[in-house]
PDB file of N, CA and C in Angstrom:
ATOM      1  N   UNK A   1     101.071 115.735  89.068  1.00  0.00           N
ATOM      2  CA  UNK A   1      99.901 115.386  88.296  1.00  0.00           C
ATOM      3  C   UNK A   1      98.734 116.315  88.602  1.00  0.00           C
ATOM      4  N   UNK A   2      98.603 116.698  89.681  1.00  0.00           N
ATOM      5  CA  UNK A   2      97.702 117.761  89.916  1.00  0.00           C
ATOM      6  C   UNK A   2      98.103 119.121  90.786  1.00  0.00           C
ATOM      7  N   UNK A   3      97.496 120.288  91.125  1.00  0.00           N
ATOM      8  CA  UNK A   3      97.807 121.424  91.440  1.00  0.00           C
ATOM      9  C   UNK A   3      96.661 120.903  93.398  1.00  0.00           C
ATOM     10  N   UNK A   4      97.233 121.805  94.126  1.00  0.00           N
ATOM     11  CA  UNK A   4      96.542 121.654  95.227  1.00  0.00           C
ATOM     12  C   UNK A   4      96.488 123.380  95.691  1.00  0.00           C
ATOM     13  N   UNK A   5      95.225 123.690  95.681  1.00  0.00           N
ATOM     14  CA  UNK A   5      94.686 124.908  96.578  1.00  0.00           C
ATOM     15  C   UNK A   5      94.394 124.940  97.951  1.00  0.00           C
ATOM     16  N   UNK A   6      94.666 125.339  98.995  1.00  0.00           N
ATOM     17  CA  UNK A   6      94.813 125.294 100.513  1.00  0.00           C
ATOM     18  C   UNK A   6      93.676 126.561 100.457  1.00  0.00           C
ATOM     19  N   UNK A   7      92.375 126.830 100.846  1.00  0.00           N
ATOM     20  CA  UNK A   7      91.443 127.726 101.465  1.00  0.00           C
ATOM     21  C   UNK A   7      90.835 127.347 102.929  1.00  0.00           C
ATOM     22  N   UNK A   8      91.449 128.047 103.687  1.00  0.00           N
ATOM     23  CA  UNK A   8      91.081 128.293 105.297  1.00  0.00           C
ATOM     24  C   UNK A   8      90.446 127.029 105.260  1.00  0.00           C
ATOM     25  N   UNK A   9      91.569 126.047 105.445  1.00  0.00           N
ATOM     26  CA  UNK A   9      91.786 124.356 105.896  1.00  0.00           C
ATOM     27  C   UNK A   9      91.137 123.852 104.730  1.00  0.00           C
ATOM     28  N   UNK A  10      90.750 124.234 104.014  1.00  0.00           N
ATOM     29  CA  UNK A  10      90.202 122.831 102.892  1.00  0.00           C
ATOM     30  C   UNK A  10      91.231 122.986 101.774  1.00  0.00           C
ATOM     31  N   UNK A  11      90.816 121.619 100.901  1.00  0.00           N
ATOM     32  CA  UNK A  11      91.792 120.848 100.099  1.00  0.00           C
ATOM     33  C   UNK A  11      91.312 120.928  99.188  1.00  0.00           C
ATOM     34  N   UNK A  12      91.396 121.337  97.710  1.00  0.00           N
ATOM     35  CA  UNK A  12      90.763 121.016  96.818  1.00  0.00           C
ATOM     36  C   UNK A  12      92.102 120.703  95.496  1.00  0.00           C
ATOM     37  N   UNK A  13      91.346 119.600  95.005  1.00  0.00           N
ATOM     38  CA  UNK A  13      92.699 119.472  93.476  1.00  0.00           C
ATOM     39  C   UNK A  13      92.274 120.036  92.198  1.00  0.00           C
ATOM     40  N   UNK A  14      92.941 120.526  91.617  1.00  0.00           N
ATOM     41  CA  UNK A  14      92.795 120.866  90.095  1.00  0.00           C
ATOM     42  C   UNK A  14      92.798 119.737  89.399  1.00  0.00           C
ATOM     43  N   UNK A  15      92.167 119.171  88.612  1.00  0.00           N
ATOM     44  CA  UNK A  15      92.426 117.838  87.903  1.00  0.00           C
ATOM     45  C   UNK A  15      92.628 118.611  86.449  1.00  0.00           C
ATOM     46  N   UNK A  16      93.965 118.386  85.823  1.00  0.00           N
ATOM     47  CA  UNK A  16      94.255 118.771  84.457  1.00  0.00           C
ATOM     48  C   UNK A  16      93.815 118.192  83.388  1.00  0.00           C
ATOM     49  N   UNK A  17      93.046 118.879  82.438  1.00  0.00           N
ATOM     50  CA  UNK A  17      91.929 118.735  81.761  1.00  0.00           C
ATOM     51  C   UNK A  17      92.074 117.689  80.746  1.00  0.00           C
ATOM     52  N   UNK A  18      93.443 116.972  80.269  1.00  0.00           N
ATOM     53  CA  UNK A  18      93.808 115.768  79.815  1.00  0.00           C
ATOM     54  C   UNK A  18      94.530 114.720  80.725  1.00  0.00           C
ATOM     55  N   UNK A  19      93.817 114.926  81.510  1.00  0.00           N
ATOM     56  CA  UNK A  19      94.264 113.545  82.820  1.00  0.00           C
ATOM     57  C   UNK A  19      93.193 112.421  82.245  1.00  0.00           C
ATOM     58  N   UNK A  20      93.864 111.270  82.618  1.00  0.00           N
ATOM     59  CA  UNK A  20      92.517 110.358  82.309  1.00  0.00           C
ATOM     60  C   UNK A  20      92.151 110.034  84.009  1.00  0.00           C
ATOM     61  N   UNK A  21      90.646 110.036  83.902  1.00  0.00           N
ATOM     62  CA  UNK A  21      89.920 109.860  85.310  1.00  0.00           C
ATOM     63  C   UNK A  21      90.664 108.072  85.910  1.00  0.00           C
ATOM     64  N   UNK A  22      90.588 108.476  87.159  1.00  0.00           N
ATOM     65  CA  UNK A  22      90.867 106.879  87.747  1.00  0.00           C
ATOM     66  C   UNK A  22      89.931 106.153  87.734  1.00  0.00           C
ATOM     67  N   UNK A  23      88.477 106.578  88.015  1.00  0.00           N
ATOM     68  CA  UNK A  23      87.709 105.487  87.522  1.00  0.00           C
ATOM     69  C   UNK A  23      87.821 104.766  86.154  1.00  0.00           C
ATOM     70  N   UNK A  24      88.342 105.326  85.287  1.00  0.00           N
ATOM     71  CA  UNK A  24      88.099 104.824  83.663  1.00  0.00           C
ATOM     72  C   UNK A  24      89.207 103.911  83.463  1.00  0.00           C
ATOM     73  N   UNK A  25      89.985 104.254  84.679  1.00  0.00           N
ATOM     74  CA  UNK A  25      91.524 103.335  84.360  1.00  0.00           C
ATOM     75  C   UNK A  25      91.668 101.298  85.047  1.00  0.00           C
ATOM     76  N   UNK A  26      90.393 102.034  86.416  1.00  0.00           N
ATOM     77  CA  UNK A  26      90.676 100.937  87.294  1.00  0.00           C
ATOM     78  C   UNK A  26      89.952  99.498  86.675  1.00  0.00           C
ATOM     79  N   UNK A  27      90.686  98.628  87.005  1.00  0.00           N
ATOM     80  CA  UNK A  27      90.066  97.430  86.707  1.00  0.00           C
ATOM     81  C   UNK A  27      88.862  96.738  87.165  1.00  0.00           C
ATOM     82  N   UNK A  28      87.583  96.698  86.314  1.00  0.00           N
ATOM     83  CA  UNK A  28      86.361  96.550  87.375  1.00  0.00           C
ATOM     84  C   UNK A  28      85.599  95.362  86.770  1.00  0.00           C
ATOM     85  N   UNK A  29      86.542  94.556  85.967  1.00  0.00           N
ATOM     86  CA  UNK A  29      86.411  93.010  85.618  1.00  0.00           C
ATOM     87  C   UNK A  29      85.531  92.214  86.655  1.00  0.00           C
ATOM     88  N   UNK A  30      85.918  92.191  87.464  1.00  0.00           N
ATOM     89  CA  UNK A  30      85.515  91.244  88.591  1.00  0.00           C
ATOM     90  C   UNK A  30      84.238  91.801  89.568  1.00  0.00           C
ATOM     91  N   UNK A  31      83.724  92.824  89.378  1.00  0.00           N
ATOM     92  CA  UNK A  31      82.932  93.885  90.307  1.00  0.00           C
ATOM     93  C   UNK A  31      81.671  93.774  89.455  1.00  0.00           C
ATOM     94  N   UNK A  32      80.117  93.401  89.699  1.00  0.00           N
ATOM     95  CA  UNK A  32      79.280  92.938  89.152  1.00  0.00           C
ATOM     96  C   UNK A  32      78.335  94.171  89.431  1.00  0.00           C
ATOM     97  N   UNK A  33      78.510  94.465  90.234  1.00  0.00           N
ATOM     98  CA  UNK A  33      77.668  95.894  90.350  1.00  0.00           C
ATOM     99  C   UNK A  33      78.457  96.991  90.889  1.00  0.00           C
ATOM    100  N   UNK A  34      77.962  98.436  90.827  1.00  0.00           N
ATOM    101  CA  UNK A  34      79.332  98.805  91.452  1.00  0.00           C
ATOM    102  C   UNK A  34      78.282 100.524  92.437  1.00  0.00           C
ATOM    103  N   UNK A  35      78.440 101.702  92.659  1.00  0.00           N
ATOM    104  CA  UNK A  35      78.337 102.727  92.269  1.00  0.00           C
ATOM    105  C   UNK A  35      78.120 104.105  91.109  1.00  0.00           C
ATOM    106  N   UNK A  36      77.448 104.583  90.409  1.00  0.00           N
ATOM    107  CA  UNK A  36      77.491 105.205  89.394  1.00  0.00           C
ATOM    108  C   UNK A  36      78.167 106.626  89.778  1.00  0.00           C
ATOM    109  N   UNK A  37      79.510 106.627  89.267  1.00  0.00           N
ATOM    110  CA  UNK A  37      79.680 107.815  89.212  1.00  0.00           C
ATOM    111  C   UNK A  37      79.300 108.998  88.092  1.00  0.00           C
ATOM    112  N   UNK A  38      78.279 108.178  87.034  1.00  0.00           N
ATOM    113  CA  UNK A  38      77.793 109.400  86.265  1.00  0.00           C
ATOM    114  C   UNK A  38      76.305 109.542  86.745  1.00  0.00           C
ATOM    115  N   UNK A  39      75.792 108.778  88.011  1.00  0.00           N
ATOM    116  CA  UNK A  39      74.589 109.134  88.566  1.00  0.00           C
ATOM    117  C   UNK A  39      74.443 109.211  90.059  1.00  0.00           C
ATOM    118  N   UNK A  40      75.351 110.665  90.308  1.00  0.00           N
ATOM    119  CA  UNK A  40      75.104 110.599  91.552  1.00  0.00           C
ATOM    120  C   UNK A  40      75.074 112.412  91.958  1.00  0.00           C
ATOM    121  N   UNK A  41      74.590 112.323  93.126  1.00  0.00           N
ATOM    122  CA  UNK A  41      74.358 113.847  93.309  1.00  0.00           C
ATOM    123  C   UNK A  41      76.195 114.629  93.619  1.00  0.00           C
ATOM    124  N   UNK A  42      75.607 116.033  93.819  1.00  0.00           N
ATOM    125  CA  UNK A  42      76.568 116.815  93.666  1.00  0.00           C
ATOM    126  C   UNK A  42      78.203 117.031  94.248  1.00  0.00           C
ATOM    127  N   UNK A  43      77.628 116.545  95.673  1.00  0.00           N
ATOM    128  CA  UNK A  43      79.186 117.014  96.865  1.00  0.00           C
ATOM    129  C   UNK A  43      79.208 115.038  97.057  1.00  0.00           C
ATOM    130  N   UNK A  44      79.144 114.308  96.536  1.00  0.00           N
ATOM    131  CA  UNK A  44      78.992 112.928  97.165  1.00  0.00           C
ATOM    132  C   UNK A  44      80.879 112.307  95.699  1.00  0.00           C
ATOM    133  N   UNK A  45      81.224 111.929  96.801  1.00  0.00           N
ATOM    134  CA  UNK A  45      82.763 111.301  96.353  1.00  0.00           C
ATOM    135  C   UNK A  45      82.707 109.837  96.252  1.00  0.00           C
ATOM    136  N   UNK A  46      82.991 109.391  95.154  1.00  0.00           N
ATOM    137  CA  UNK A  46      82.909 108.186  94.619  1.00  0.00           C
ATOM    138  C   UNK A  46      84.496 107.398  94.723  1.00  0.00           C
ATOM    139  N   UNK A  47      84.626 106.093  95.135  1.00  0.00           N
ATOM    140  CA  UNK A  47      86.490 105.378  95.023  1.00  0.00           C
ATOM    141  C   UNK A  47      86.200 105.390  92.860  1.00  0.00           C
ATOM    142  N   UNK A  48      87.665 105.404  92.818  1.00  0.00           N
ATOM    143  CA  UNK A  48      87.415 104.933  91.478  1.00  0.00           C
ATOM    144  C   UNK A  48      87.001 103.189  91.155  1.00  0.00           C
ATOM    145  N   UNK A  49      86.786 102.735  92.117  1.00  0.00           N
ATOM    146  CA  UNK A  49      86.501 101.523  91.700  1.00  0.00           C
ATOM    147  C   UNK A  49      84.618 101.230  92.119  1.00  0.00           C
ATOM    148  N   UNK A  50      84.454 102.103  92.162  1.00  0.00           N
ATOM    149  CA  UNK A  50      82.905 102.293  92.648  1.00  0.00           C
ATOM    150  C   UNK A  50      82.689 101.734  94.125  1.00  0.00           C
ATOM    151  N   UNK A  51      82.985 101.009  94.858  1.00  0.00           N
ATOM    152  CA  UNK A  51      82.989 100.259  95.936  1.00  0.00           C
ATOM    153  C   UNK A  51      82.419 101.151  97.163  1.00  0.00           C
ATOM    154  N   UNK A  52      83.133 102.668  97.076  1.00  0.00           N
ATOM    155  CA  UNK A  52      82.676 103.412  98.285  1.00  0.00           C
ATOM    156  C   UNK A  52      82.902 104.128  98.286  1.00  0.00           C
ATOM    157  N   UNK A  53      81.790 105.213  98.952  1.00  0.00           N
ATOM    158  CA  UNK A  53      81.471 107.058  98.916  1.00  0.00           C
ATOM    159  C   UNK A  53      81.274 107.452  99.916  1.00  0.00           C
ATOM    160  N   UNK A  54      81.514 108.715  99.812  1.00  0.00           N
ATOM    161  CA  UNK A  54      82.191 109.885 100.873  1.00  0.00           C
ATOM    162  C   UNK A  54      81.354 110.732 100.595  1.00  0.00           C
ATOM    163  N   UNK A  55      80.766 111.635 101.793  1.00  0.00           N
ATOM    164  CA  UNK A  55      80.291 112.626 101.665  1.00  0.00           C
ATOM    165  C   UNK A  55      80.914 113.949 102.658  1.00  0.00           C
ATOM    166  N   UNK A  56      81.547 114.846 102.476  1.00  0.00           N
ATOM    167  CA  UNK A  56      82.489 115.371 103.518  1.00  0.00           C
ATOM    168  C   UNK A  56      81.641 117.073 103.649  1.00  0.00           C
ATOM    169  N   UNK A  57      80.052 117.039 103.029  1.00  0.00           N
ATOM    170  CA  UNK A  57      79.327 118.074 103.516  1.00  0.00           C
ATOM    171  C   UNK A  57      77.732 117.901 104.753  1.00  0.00           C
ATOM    172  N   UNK A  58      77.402 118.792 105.173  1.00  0.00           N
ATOM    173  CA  UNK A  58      75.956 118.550 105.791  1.00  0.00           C
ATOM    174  C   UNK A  58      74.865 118.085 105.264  1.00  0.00           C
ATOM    175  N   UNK A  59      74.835 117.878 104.010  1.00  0.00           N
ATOM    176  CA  UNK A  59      73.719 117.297 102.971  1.00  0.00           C
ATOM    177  C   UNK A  59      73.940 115.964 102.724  1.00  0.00           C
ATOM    178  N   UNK A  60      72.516 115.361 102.111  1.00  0.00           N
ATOM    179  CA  UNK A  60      71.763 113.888 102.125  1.00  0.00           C
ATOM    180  C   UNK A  60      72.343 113.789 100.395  1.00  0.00           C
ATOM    181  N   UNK A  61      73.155 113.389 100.262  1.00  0.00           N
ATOM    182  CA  UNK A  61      73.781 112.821  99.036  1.00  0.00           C
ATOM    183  C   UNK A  61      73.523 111.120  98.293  1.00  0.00           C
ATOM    184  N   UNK A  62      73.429 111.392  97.353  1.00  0.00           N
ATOM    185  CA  UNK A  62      72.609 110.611  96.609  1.00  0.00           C
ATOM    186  C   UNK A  62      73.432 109.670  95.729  1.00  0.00           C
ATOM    187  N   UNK A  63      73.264 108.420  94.904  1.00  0.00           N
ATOM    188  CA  UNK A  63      73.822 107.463  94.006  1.00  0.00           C
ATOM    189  C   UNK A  63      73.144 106.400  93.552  1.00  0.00           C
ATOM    190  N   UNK A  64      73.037 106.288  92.191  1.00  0.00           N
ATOM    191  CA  UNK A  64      72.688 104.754  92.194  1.00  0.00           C
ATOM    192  C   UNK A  64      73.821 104.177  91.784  1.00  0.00           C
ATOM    193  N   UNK A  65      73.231 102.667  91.846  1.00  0.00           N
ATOM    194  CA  UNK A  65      74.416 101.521  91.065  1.00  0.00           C
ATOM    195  C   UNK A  65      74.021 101.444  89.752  1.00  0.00           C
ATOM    196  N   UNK A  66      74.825 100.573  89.332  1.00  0.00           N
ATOM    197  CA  UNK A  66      75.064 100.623  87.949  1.00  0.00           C
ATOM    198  C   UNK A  66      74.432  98.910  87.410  1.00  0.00           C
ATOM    199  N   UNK A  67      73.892  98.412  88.139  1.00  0.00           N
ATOM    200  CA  UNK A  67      72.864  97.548  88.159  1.00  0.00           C
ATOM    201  C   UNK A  67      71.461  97.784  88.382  1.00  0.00           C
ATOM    202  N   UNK A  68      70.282  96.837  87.199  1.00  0.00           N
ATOM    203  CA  UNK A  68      69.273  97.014  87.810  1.00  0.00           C
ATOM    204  C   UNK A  68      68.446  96.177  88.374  1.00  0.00           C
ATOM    205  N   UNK A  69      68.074  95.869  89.657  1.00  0.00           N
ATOM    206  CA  UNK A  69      67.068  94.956  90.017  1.00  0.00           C
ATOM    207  C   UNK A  69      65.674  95.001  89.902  1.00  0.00           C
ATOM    208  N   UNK A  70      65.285  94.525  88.637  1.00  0.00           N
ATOM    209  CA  UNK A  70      63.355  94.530  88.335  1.00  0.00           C
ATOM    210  C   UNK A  70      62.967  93.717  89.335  1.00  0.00           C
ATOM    211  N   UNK A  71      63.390  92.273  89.409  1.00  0.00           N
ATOM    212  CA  UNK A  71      62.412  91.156  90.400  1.00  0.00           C
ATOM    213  C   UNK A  71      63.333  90.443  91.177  1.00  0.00           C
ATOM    214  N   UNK A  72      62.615  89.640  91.898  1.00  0.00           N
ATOM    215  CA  UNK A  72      62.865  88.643  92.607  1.00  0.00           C
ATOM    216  C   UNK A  72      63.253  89.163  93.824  1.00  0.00           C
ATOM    217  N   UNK A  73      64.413  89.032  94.598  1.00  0.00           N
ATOM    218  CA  UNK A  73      64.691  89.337  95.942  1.00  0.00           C
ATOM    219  C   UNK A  73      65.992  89.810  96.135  1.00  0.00           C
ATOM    220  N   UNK A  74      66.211  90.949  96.679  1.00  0.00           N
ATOM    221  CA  UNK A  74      67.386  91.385  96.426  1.00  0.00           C
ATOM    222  C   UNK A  74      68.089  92.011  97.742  1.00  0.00           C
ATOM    223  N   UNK A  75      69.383  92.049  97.940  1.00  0.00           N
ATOM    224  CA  UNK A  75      69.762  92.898  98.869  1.00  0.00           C
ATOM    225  C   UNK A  75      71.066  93.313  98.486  1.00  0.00           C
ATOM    226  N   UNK A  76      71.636  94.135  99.828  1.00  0.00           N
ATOM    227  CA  UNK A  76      73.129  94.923  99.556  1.00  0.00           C
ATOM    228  C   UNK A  76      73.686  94.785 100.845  1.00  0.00           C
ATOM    229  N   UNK A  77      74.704  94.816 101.084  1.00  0.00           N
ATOM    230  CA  UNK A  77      75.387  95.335 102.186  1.00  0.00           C
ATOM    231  C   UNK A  77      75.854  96.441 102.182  1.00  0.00           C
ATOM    232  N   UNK A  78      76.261  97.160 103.640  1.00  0.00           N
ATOM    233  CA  UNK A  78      76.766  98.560 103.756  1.00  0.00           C
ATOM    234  C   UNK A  78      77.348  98.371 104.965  1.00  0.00           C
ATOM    235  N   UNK A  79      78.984  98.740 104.792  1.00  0.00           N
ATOM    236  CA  UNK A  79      79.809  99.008 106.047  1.00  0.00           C
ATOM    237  C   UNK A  79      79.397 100.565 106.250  1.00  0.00           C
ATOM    238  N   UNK A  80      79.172 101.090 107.511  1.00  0.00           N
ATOM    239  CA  UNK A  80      78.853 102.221 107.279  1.00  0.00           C
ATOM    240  C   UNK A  80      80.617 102.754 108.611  1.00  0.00           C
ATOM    241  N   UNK A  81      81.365 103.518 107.844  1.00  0.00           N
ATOM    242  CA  UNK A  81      82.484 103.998 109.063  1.00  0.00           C
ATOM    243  C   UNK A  81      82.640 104.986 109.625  1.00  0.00           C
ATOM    244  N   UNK A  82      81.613 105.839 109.442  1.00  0.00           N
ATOM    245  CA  UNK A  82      81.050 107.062 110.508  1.00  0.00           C
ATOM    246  C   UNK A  82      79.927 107.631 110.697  1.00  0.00           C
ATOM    247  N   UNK A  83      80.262 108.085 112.207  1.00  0.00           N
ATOM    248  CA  UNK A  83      78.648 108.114 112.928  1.00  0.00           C
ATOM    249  C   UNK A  83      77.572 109.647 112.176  1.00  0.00           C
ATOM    250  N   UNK A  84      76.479 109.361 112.517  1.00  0.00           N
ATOM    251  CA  UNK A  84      75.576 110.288 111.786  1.00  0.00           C
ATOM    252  C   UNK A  84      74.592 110.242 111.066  1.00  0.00           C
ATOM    253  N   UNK A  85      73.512 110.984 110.557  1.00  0.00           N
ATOM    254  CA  UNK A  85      72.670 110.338 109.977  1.00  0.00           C
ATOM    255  C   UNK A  85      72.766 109.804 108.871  1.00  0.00           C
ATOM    256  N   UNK A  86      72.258 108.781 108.312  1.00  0.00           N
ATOM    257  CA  UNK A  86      72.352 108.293 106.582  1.00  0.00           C
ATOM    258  C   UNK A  86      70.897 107.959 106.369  1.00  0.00           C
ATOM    259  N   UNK A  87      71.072 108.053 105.090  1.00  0.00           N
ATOM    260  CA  UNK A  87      69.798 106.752 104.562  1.00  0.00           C
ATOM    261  C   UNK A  87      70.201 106.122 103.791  1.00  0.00           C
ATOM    262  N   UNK A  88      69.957 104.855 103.392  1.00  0.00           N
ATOM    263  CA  UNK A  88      70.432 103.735 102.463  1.00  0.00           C
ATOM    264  C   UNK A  88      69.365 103.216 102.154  1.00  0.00           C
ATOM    265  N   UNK A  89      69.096 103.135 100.775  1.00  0.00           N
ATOM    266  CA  UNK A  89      67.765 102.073 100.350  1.00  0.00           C
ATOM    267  C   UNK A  89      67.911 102.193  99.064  1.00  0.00           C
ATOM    268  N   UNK A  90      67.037 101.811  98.100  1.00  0.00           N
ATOM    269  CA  UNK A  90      66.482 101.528  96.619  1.00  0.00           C
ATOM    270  C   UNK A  90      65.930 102.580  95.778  1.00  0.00           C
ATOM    271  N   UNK A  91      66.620 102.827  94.863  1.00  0.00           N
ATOM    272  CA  UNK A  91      65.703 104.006  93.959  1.00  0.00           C
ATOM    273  C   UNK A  91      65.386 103.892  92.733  1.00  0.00           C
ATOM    274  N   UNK A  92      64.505 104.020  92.287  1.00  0.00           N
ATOM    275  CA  UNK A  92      64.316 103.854  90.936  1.00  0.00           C
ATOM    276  C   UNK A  92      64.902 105.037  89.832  1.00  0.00           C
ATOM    277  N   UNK A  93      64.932 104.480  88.765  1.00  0.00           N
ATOM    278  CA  UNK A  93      65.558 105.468  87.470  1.00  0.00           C
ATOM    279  C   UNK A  93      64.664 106.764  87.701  1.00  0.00           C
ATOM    280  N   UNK A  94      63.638 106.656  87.935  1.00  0.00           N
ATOM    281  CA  UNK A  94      62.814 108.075  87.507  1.00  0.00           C
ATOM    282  C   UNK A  94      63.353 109.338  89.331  1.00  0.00           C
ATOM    283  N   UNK A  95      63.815 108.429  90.358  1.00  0.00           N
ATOM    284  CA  UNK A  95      64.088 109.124  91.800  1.00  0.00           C
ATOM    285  C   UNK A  95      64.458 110.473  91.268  1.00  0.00           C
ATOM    286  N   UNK A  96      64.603 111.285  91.950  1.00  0.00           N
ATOM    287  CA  UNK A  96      65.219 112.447  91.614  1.00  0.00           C
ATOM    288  C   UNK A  96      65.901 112.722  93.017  1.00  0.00           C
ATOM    289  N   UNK A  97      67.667 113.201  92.764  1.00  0.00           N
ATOM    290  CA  UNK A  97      68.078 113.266  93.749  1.00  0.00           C
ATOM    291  C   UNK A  97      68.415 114.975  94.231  1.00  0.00           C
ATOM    292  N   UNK A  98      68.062 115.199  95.506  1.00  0.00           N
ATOM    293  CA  UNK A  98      68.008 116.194  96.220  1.00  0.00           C
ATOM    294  C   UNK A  98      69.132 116.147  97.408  1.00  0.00           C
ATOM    295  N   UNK A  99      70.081 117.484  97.251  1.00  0.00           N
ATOM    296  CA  UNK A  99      70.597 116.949  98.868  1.00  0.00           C
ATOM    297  C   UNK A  99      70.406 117.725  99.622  1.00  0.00           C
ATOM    298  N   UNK A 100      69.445 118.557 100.170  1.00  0.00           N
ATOM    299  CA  UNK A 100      68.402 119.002 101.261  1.00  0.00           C
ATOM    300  C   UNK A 100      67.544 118.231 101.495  1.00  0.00           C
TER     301      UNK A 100
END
């Protein structure tokens, strides 16, 4: 289904240009908010089910969800499974994302 390139240890896939994406396939019935994978910065890896992202460079990588919270009181959880710096918080539509 896909081609794999090996460059001095990294992995990269060819995705063939009539593949259908796994996000578009997975079932996300039950998932009320999720990750945006059409709003997120550049090197930042999305599951196809939106649930959880990867960032596998030195840069501050960016996402919103695909929900919006105007009022009341809100929160999120975050398993975070490796050490290093992050930031996690709230952005509005107008944020602009930078990963420097």
């Amino acid at each position: 289904m896909h081609s794999t390139v090996v460059l001095r240890n990294f992995r990269h896939f060819l995705v063939l240009s009539n593949r259908t994406l796994s996000y578009e396939t997975v079932d996300v019935r039950r998932i009320n908010a999720m990750l945006n994978h059409e709003d997120a910065s550049e090197y930042l890896k999305i599951t196809p089910d939106g649930l959880e992202a990867r960032c596998d460079v030195s840069s501050f990588e960016s996402v919103r969800c695909t929900f919006e919270a105007t009022e009341g009181v809100w929160f999120y959880e975050a398993l975070i499974l490796t050490p290093g710096v992050m930031q996690i918080g709230f952005a509005t539509k107008h944020s602009r994302f930078l990963n420097h």
